[in-house]
Protein backbone atom coordinates (compact mmCIF):
# COMPACT_ATOMS: atom_id res chain seq x y z
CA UNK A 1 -26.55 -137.65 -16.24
CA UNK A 2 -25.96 -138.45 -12.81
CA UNK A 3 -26.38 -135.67 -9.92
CA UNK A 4 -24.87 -136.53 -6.44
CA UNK A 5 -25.76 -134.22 -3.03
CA UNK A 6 -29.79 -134.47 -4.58
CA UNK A 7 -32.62 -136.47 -3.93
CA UNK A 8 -32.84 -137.13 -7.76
CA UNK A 9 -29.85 -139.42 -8.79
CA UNK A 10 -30.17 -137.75 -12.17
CA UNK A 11 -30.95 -135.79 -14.54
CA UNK A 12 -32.08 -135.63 -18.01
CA UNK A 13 -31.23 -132.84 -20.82
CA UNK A 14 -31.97 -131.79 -24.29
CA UNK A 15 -30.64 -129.79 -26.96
CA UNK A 16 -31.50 -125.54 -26.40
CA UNK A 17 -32.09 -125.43 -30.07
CA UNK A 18 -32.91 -127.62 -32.97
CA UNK A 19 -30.93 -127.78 -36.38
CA UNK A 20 -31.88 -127.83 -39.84
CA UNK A 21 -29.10 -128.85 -42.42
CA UNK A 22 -29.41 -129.54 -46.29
CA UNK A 23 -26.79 -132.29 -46.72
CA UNK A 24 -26.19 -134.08 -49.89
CA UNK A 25 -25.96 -137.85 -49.27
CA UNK A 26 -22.09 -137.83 -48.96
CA UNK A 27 -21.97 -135.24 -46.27
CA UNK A 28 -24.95 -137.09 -44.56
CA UNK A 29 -22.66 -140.07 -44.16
CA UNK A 30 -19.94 -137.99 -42.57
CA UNK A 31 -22.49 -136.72 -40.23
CA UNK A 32 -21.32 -137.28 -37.03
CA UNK A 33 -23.23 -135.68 -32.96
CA UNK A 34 -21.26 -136.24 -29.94
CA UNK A 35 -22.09 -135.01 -26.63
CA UNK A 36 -20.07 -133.42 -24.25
CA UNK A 37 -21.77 -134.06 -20.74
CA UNK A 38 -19.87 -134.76 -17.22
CA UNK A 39 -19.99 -138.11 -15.88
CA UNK A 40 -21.88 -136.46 -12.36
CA UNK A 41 -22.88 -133.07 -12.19
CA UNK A 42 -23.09 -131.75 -8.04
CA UNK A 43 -26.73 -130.34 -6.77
CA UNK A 44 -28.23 -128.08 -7.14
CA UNK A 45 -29.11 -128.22 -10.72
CA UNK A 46 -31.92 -125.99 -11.75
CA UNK A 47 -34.23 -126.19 -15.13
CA UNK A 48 -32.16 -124.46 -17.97
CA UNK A 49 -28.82 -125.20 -17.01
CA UNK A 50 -26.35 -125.19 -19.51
CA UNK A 51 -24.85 -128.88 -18.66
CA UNK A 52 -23.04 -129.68 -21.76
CA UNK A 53 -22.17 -129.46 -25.30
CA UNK A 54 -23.36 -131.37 -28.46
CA UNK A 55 -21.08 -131.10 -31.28
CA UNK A 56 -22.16 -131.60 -34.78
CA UNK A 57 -19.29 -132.60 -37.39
CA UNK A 58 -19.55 -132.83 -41.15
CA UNK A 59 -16.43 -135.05 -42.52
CA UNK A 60 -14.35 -134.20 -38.89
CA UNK A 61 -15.01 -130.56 -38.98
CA UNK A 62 -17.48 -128.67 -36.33
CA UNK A 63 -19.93 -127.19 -38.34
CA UNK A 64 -21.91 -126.54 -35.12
CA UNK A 65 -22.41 -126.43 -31.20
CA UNK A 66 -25.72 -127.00 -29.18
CA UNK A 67 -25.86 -126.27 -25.62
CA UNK A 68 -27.83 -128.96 -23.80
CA UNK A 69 -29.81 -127.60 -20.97
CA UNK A 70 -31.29 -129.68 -18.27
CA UNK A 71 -34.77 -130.75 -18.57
CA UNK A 72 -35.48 -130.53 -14.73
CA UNK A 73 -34.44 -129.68 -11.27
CA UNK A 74 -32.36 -131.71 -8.64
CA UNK A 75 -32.57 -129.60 -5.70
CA UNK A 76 -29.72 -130.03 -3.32
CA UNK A 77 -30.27 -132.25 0.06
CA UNK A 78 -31.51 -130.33 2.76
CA UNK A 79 -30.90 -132.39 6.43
CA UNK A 80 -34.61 -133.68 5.91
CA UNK A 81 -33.85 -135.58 3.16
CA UNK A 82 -30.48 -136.75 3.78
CA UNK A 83 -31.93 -138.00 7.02
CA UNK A 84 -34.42 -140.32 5.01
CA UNK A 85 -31.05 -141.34 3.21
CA UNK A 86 -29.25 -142.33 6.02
CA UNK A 87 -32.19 -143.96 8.11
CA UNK A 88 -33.30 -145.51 4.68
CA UNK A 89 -29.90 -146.98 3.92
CA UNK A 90 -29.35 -148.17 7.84
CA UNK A 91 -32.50 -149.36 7.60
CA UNK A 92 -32.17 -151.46 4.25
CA UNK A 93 -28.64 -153.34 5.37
CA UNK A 94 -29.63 -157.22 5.89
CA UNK A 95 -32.99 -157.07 4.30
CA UNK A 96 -34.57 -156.99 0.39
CA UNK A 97 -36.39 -154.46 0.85
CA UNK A 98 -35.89 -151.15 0.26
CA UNK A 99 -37.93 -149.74 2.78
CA UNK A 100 -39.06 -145.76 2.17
CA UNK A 101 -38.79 -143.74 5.46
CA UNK A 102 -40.46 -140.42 5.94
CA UNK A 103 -39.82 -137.77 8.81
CA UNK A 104 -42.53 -135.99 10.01
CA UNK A 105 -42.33 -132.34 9.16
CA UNK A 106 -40.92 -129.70 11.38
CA UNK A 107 -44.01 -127.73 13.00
CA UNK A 108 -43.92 -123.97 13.10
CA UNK A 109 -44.74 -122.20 16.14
């Protein structure tokens, strides 16, 4: 799933549960798992996060819902890092490169 505002441009998930089901062969061919995630999801995302549903239908009727939680964080952009965005973008316009731009780190007194 995409994450905008992050320095990850997305993030993965997984089911927060697994499910065991003894089907006959008829109801295994009615078996049907859709997912219910947004398109983008905003930073900050945190490890955990409930960031959508799967639905499990037998023959068109829920038998169950899974939350899916996501896998890993996508902090939200600090100004460090959307510095490196901007300057890295600016940077990248008329060339093939991408080039990778670091600021130096703020000292502490």
């Amino acid at each position: 799933m995409a994450v905008t505002r992050s320095r990850s441009n997305s993030v993965d998930y997984a089911y927060s549960q697994g499910l065991s089901l003894p089907l006959t062969a008829k109801e295994k061919e009615g078996l049907t798992v859709s997912a219910d995630v947004p398109e983008v999801m905003r930073a900050p995302v945190a490890k955990g996060d409930k960031v959508g549903t799967a639905r499990i239908k037998i023959d068109g009727n829920t038998y169950a819902d899974i939350p899916l939680l996501a896998v890993e964080d996508a902090a939200r952009h600090d100004l460090k890092t959307s510095a490196e965005k901007v300057i890295g973008a600016w940077l990248k316009l008329g060339t093939k490169k991408t080039p990778r731009v670091i600021l130096p780190e703020a000292q502490t007194p």
